[in-house]
C-alpha atoms as a PDB file:
ATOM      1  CA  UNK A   1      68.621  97.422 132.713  1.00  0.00           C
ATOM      2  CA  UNK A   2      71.505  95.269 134.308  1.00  0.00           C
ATOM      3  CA  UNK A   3      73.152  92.504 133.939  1.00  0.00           C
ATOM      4  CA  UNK A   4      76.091  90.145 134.342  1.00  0.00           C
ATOM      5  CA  UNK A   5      78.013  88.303 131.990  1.00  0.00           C
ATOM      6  CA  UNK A   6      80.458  85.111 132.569  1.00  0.00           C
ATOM      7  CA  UNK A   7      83.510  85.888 131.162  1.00  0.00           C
ATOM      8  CA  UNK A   8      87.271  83.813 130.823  1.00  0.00           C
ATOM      9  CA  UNK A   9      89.568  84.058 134.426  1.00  0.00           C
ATOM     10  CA  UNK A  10      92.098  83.268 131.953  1.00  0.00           C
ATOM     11  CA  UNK A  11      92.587  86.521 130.063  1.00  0.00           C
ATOM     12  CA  UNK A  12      95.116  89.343 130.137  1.00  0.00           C
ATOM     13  CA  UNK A  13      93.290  91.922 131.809  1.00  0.00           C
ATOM     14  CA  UNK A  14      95.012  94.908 131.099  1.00  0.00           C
ATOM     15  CA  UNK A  15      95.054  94.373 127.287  1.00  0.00           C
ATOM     16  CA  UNK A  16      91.836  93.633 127.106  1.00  0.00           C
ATOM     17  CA  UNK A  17      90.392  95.950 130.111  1.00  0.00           C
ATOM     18  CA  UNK A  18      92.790  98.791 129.061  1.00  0.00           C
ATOM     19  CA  UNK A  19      95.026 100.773 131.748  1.00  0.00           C
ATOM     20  CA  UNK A  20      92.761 101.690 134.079  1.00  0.00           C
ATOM     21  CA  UNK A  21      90.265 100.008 132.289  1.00  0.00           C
ATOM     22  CA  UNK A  22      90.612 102.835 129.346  1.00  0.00           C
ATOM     23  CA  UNK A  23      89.237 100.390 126.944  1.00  0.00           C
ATOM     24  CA  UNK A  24      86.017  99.590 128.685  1.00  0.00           C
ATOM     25  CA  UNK A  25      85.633 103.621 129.249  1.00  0.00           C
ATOM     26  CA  UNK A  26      85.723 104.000 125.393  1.00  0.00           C
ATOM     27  CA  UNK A  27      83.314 101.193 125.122  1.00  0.00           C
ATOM     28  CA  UNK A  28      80.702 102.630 127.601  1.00  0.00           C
ATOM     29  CA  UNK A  29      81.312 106.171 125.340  1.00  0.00           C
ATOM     30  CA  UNK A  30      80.832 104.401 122.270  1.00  0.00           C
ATOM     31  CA  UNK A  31      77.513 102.566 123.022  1.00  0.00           C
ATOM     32  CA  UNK A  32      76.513 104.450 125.964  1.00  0.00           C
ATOM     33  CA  UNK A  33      76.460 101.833 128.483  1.00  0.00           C
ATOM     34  CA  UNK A  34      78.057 101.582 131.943  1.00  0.00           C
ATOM     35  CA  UNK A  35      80.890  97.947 132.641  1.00  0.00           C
ATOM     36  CA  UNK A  36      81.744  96.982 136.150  1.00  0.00           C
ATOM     37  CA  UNK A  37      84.573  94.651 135.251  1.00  0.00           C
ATOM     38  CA  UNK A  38      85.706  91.507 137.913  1.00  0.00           C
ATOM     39  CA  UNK A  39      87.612  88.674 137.649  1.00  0.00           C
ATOM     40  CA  UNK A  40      84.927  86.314 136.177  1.00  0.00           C
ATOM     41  CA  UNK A  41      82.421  88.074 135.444  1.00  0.00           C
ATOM     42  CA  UNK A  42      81.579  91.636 133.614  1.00  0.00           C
ATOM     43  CA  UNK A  43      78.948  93.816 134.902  1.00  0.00           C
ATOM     44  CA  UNK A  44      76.448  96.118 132.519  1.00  0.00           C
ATOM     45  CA  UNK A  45      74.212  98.414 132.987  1.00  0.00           C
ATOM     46  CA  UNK A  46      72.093 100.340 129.764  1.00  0.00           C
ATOM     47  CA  UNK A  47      69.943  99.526 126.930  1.00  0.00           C
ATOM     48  CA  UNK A  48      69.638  95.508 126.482  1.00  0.00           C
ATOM     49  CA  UNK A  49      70.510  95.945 122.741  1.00  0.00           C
ATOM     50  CA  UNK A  50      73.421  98.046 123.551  1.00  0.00           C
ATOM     51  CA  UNK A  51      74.556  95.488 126.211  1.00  0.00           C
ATOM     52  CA  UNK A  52      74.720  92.522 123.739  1.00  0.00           C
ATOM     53  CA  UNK A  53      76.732  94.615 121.603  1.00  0.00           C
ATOM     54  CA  UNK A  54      79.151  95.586 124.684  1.00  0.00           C
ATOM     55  CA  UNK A  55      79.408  92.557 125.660  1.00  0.00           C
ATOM     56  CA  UNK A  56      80.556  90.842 122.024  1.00  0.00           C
ATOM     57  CA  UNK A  57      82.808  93.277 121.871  1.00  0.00           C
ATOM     58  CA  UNK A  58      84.735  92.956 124.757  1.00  0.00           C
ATOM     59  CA  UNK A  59      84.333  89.040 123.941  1.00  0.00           C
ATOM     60  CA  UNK A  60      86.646  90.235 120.850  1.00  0.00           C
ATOM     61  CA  UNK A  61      89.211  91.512 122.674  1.00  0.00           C
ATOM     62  CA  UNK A  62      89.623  88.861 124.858  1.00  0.00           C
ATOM     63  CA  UNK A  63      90.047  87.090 121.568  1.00  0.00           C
ATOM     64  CA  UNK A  64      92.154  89.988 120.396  1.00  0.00           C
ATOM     65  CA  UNK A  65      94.639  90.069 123.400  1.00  0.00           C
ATOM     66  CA  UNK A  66      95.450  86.207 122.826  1.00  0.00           C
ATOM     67  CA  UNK A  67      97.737  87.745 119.570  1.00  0.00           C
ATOM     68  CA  UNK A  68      98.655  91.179 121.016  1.00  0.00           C
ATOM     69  CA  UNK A  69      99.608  92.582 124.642  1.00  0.00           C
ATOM     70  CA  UNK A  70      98.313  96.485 123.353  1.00  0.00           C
ATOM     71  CA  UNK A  71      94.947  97.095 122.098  1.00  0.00           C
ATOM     72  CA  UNK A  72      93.911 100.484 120.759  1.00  0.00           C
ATOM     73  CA  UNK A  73      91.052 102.429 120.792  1.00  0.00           C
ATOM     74  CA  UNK A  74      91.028 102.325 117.406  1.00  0.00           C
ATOM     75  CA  UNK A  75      91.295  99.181 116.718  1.00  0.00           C
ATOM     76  CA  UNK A  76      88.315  99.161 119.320  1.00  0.00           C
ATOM     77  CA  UNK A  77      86.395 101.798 116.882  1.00  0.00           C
ATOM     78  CA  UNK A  78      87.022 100.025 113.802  1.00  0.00           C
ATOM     79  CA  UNK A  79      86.021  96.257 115.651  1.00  0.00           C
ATOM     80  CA  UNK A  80      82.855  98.239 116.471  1.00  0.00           C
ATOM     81  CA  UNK A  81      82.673  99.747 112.818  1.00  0.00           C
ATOM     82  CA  UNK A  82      82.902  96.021 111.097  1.00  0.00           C
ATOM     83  CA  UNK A  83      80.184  95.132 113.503  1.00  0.00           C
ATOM     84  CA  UNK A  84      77.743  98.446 112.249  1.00  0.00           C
ATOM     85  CA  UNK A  85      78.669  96.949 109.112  1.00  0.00           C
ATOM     86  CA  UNK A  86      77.997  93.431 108.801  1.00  0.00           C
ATOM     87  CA  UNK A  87      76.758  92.207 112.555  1.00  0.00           C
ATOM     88  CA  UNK A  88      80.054  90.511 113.647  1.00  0.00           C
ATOM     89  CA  UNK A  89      82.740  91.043 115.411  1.00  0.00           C
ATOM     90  CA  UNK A  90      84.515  88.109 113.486  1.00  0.00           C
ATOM     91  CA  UNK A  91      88.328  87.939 114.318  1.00  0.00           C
ATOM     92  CA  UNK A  92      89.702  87.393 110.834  1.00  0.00           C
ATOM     93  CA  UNK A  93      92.405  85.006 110.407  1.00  0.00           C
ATOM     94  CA  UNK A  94      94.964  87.253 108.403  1.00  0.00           C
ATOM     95  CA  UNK A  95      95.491  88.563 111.618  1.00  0.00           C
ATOM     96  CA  UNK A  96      95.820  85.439 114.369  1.00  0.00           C
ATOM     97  CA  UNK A  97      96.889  83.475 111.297  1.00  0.00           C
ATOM     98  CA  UNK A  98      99.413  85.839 108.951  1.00  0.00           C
ATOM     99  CA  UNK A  99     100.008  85.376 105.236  1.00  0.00           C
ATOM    100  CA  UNK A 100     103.004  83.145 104.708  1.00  0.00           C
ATOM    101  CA  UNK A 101     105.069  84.806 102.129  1.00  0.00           C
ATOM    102  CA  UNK A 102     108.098  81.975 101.434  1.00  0.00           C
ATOM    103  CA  UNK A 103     108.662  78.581 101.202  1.00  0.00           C
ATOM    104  CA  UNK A 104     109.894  78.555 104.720  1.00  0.00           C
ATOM    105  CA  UNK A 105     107.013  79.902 106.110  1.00  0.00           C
ATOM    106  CA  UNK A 106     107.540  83.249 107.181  1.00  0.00           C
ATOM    107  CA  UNK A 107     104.650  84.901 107.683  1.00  0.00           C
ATOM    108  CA  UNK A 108     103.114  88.726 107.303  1.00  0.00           C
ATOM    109  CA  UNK A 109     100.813  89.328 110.390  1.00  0.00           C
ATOM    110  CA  UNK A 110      99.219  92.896 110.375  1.00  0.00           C
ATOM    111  CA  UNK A 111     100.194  94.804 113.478  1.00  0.00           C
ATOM    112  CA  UNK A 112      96.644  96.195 114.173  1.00  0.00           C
ATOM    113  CA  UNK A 113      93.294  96.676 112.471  1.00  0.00           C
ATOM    114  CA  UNK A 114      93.886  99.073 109.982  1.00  0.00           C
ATOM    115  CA  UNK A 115      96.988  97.274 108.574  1.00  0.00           C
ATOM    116  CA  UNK A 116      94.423  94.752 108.506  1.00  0.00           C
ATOM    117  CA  UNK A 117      91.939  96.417 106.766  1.00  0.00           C
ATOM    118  CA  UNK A 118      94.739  97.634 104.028  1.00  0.00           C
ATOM    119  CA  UNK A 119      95.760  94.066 103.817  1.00  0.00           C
ATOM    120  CA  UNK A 120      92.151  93.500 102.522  1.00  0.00           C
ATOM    121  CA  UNK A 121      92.280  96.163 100.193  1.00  0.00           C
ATOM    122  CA  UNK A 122      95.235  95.352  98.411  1.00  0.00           C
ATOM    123  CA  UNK A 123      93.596  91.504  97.758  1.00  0.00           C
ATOM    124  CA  UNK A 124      90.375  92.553  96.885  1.00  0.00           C
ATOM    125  CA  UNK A 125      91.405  95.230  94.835  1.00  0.00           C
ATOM    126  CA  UNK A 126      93.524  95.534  91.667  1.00  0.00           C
ATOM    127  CA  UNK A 127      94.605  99.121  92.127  1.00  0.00           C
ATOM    128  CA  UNK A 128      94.974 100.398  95.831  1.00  0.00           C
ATOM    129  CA  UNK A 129      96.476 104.005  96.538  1.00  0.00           C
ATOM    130  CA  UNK A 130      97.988 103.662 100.325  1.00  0.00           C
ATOM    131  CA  UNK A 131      99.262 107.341 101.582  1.00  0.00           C
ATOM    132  CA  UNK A 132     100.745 108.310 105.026  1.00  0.00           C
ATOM    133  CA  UNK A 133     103.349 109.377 106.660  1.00  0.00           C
ATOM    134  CA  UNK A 134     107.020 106.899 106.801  1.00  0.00           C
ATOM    135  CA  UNK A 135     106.953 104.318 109.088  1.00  0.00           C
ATOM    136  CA  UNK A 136     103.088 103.384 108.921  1.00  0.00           C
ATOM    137  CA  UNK A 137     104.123  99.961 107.032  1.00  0.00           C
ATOM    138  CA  UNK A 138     102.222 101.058 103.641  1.00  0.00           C
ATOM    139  CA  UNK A 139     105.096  99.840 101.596  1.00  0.00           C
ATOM    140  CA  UNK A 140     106.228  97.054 103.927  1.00  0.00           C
ATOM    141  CA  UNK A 141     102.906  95.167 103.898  1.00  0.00           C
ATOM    142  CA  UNK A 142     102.664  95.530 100.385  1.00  0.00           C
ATOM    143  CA  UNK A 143     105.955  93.954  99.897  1.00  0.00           C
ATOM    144  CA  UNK A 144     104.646  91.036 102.159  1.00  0.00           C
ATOM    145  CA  UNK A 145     101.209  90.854 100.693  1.00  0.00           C
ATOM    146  CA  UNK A 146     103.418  90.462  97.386  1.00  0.00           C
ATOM    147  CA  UNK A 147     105.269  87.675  98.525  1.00  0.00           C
ATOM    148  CA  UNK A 148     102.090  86.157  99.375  1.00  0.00           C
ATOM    149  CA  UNK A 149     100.253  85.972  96.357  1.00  0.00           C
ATOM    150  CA  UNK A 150     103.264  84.786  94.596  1.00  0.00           C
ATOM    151  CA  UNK A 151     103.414  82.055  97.372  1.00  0.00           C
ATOM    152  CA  UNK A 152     100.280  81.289  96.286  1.00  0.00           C
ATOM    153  CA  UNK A 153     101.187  81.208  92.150  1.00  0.00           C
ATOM    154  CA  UNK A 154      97.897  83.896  92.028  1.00  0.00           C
ATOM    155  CA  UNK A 155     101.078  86.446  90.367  1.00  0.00           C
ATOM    156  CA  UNK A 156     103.892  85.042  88.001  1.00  0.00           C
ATOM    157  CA  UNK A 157     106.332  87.708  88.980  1.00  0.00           C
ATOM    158  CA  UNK A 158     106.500  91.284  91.781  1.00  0.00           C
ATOM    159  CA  UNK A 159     107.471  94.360  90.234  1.00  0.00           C
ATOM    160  CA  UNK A 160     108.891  97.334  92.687  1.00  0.00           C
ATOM    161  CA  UNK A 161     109.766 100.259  91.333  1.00  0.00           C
ATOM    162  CA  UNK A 162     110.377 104.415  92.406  1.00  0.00           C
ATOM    163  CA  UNK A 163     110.721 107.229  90.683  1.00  0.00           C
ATOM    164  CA  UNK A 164     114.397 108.290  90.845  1.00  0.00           C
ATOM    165  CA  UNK A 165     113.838 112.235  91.835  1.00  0.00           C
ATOM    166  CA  UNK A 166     117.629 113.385  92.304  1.00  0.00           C
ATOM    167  CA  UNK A 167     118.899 111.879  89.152  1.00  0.00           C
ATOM    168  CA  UNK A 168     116.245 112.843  87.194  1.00  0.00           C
ATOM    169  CA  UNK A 169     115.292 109.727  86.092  1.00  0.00           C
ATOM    170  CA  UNK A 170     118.144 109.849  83.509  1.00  0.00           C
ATOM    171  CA  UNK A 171     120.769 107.066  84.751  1.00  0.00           C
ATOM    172  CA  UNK A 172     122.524 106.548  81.704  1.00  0.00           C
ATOM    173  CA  UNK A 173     124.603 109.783  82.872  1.00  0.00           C
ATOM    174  CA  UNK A 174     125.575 107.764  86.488  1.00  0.00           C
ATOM    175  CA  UNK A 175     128.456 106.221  86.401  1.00  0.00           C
ATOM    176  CA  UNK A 176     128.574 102.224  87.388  1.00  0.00           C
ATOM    177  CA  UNK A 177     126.127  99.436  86.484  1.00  0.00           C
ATOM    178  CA  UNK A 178     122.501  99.939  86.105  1.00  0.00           C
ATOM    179  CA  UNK A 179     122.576  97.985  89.708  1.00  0.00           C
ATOM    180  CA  UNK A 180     125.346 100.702  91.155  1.00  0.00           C
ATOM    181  CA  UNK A 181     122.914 102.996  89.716  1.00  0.00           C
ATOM    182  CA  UNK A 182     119.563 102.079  91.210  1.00  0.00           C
ATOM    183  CA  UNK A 183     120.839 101.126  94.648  1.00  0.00           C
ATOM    184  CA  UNK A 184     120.595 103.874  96.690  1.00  0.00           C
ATOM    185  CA  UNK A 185     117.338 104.673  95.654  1.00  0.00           C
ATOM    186  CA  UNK A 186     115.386 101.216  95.443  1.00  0.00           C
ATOM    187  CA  UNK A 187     117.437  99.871  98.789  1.00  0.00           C
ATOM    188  CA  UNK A 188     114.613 100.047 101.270  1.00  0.00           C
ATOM    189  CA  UNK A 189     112.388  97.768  98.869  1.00  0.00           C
ATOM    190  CA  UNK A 190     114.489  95.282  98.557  1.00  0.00           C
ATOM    191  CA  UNK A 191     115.345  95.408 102.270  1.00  0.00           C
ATOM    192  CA  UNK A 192     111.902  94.447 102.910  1.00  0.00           C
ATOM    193  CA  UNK A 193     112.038  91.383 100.294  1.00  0.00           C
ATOM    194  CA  UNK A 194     115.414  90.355 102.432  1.00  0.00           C
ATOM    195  CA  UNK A 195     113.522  90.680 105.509  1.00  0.00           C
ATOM    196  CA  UNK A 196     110.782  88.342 104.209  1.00  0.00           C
ATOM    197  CA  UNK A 197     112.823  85.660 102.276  1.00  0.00           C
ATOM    198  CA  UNK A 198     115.489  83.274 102.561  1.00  0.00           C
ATOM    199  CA  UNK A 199     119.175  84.320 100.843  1.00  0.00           C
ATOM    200  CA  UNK A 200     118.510  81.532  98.530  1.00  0.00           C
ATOM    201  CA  UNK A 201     114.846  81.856  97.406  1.00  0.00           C
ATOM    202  CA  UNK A 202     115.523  85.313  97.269  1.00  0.00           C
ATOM    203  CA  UNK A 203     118.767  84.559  94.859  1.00  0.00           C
ATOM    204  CA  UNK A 204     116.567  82.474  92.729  1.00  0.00           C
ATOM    205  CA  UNK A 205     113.343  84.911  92.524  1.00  0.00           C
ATOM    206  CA  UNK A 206     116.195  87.529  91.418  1.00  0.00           C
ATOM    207  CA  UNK A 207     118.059  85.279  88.890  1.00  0.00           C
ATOM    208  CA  UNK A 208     114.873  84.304  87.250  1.00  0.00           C
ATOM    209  CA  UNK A 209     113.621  88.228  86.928  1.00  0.00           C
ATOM    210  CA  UNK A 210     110.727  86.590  89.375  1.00  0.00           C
ATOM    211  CA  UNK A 211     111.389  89.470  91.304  1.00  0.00           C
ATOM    212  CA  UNK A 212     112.230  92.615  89.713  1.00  0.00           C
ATOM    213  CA  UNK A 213     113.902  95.899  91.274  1.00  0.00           C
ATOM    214  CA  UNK A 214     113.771  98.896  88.245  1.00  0.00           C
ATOM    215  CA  UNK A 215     113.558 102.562  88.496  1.00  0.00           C
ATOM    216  CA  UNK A 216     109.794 104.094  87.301  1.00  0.00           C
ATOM    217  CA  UNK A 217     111.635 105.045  83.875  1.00  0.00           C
ATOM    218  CA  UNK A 218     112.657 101.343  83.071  1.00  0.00           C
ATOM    219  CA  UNK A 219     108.310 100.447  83.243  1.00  0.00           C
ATOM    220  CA  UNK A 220     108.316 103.011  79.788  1.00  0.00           C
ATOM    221  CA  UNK A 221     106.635 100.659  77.034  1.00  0.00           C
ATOM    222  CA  UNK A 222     105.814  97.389  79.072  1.00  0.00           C
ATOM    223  CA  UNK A 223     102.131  96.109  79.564  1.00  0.00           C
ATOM    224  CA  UNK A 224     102.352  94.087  83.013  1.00  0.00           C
ATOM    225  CA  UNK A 225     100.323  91.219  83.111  1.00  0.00           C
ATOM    226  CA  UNK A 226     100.127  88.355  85.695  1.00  0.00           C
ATOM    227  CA  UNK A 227     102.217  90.731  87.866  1.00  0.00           C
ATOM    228  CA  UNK A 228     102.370  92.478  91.094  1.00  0.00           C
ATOM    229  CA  UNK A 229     103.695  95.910  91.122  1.00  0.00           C
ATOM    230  CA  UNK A 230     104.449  98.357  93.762  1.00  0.00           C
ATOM    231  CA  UNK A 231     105.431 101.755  92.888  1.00  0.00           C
ATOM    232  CA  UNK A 232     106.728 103.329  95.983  1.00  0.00           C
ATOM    233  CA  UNK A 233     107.433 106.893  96.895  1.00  0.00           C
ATOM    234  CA  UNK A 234     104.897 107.749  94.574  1.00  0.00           C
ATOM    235  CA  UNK A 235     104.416 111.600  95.813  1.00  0.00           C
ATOM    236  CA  UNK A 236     107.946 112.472  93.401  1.00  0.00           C
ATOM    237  CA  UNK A 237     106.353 110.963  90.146  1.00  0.00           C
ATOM    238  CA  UNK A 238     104.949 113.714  87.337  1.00  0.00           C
ATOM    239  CA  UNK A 239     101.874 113.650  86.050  1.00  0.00           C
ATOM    240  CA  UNK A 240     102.781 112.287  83.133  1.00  0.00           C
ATOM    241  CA  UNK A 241     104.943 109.886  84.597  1.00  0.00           C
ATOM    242  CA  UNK A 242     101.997 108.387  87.122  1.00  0.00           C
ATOM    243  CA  UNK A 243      99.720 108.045  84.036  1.00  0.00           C
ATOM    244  CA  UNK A 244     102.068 106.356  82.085  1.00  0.00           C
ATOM    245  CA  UNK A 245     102.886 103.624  85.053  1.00  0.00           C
ATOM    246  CA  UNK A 246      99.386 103.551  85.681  1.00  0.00           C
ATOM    247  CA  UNK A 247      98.660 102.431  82.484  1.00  0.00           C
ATOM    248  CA  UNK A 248     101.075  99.798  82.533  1.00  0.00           C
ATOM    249  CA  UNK A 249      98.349  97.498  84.039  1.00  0.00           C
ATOM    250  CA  UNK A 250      97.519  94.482  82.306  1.00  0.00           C
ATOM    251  CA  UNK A 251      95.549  91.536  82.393  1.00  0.00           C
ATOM    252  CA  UNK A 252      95.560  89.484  86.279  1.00  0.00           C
ATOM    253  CA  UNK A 253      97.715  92.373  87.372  1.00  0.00           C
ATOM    254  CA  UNK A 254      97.433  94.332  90.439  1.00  0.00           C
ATOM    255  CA  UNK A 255      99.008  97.801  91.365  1.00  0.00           C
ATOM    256  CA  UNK A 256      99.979  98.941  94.649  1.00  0.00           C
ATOM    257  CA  UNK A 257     100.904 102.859  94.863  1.00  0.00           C
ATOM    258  CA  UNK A 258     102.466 103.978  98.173  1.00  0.00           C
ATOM    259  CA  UNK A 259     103.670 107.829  99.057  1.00  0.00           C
ATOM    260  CA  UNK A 260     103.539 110.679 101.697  1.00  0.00           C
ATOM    261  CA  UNK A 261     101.947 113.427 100.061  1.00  0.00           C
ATOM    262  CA  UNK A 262     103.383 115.853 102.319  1.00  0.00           C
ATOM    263  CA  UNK A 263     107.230 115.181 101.329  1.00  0.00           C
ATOM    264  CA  UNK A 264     107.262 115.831  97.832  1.00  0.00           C
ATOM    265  CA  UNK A 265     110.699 116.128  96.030  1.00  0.00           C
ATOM    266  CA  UNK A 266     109.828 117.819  92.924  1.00  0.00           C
ATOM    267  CA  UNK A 267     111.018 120.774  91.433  1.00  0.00           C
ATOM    268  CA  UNK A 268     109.146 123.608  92.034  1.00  0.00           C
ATOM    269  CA  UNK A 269     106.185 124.199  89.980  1.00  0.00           C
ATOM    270  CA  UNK A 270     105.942 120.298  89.567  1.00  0.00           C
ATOM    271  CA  UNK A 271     102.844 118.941  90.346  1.00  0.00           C
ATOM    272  CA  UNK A 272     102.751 115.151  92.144  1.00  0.00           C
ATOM    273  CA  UNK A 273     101.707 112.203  89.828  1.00  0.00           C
ATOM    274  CA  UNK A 274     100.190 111.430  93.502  1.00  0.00           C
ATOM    275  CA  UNK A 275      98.279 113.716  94.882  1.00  0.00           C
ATOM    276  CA  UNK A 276      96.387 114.578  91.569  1.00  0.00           C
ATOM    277  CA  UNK A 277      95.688 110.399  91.137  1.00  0.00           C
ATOM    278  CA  UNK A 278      93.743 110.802  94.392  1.00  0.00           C
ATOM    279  CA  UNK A 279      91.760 113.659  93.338  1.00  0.00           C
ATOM    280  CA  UNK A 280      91.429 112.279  90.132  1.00  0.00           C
ATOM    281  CA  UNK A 281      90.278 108.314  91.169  1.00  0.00           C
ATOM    282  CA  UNK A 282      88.796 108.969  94.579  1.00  0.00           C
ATOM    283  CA  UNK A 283      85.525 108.436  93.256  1.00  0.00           C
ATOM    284  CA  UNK A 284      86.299 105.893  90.481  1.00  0.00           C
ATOM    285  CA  UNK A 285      84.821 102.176  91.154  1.00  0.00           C
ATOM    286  CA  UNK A 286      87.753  99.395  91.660  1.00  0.00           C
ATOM    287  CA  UNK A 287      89.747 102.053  92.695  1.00  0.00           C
ATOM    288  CA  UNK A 288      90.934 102.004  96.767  1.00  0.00           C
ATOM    289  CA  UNK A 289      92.324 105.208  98.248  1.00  0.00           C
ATOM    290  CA  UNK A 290      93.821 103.954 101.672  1.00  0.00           C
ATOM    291  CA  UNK A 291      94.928 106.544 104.182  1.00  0.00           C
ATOM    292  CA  UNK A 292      97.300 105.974 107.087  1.00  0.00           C
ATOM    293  CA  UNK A 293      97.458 108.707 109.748  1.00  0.00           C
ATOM    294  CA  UNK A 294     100.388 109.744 112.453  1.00  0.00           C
ATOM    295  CA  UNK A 295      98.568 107.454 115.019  1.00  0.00           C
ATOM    296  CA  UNK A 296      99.446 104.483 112.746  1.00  0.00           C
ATOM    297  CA  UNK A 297     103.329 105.053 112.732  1.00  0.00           C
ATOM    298  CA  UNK A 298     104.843 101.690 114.326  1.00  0.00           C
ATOM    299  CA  UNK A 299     108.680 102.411 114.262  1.00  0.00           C
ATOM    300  CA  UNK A 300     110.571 103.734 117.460  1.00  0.00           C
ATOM    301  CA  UNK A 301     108.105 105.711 119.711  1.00  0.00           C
ATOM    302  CA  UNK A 302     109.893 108.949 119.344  1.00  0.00           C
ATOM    303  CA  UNK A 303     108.780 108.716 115.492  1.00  0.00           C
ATOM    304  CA  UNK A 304     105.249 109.901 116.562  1.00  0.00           C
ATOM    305  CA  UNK A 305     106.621 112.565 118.213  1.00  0.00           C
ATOM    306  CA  UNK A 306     109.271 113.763 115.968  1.00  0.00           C
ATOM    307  CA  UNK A 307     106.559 113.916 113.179  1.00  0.00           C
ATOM    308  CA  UNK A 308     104.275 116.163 115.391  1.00  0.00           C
ATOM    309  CA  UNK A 309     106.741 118.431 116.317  1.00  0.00           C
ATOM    310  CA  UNK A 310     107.470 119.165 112.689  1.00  0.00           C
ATOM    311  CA  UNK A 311     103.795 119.326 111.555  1.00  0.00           C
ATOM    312  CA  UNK A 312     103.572 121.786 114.498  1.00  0.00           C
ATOM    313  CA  UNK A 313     106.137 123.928 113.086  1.00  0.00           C
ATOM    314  CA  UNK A 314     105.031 123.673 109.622  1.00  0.00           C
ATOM    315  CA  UNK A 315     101.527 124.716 110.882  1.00  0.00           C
ATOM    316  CA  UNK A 316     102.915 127.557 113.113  1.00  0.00           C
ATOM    317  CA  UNK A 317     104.515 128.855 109.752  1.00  0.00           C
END
């Protein structure tokens, strides 16, 4: 069967056509149909059913392209995915929209569809596990998502916290002030806050222990309730360390645990809090195990390949 669709002149056709029209090849893979792209119209060729579905989908990234000049075949496969799933290819406002995470209105859009789709996980969830390699924005969209919620007054107060691996956890032997102490380690988290916030909403969230910065060992004792907490770096925590800030969780709480279970910092023979959580909860009910891949790194392009080169020579070893 055949046939031609109208679509927009107005569109930007190599986001949404792909280089070389790449995209529309993946499309014709994915639901075996054949596109003859033009300027205002879109030519198929294939099963009718199969059509309909081509053609909403490259109606969705047209929609797509109107927020971002690169669209991935992944985002393609998971677009296709949501529409398997539920029959729509929906754009969801997180993404054209953002969260705003401060009284001036920043806002936290998700670079593609699986930040997206972890997004979603962290507010439908009370306990989400995010693991991948640096760089992927598991921590960073946490932080935001956060922010949001607090926006919102659906959290009293954020929590971050990491384990502190080189000092043992024991700071009472560093010298300075607890904050002299914990810089170094908890830096990059608040970074991301700074990033997000205004110098003085972000003095006042601090003042007011709104926002609090501690080291894992400082959460010893406390039930967390009407919080949001984020323990990052998770992959150094002990066992018994990861069960105790797991069960830190209290009432209107939610728990965000970020790590790259392939750079663990533990002493030999230690086993990560981490990776045995994710064996342990993978199955579990209310329980999200997110997983971010190489393909999802979005810092400087040479991250990507400085990460496969060393999982190349790790392999080859």
């Amino acid at each position: 069967m055949k046939l031609k669709k109208q679509i927009s002149p107005d569109i930007d056709y190599v986001s949404v056509f792909g280089v070389h029209d790449s995209n529309l090849k993946f499309i014709e893979k994915l639901l075996e149909v054949k596109i003859y792209p033009g300027d205002s119209e879109i030519g198929f060729e294939g099963k009718e059913e199969n059509i309909n579905k081509a053609f909403q989908l490259v109606q969705s990234l047209i929609n797509l392209s109107r927020n971002k000049s690169h669209i991935s075949h992944k985002e393609i496969r998971l677009l296709f995915e949501q529409y398997e799933r539920d029959g729509s290819y929906t754009l969801d406002e997180i993404l054209t929209e953002g969260l705003i995470t401060s009284k001036r209105g920043k806002k936290l859009k998700p670079k593609n569809l699986h930040q997206l789709e972890y997004i979603k996980k962290i507010l439908n969830s009370d306990l989400v596990f995010a693991i991948g390699p640096a760089g992927t924005g598991k921590t960073y969209l946490a932080v935001g998502t956060s922010l949001h919620l607090l926006h919102k007054g659906e959290v009293d107060r954020i929590i971050l916290t990491r384990p502190v691996v080189e000092a043992g956890e024991n700071l009472g032997f560093l010298p300075g002030t607890l904050e002299e102490k914990i810089d170094p380690y908890l830096r990059p988290l608040f970074d991301a806050i700074k990033e997000m916030l205004g110098p003085e909403e972000l003095k006042y969230y601090l003042e007011t222990q709104t926002i609090e910065v501690a080291p894992l060992a400082y959460m010893r004792g406390r039930t967390l309730s009407n919080s949001f907490i984020i323990l990052d770096e998770a992959q150094n925590t002990t066992t018994m360390q990861m069960k105790m800030f797991l069960t830190r969780l209290g009432e209107n709480a939610k728990m965000v645990v970020t790590g790259d279970i392939t750079q663990i910092d533990l002493p030999h023979g230690k086993e990560s809090g981490l990776k045995q959580a994710i064996e342990l909860f993978k199955e579990v009910s209310g329980i999200e195990i997110f997983e971010f891949t190489q393909e999802d790194v979005i810092r400087h392009g040479l991250v990507k390949k400085i990460l496969e080169i060393y999982r190349e020579k790790e392999n080859s070893t």
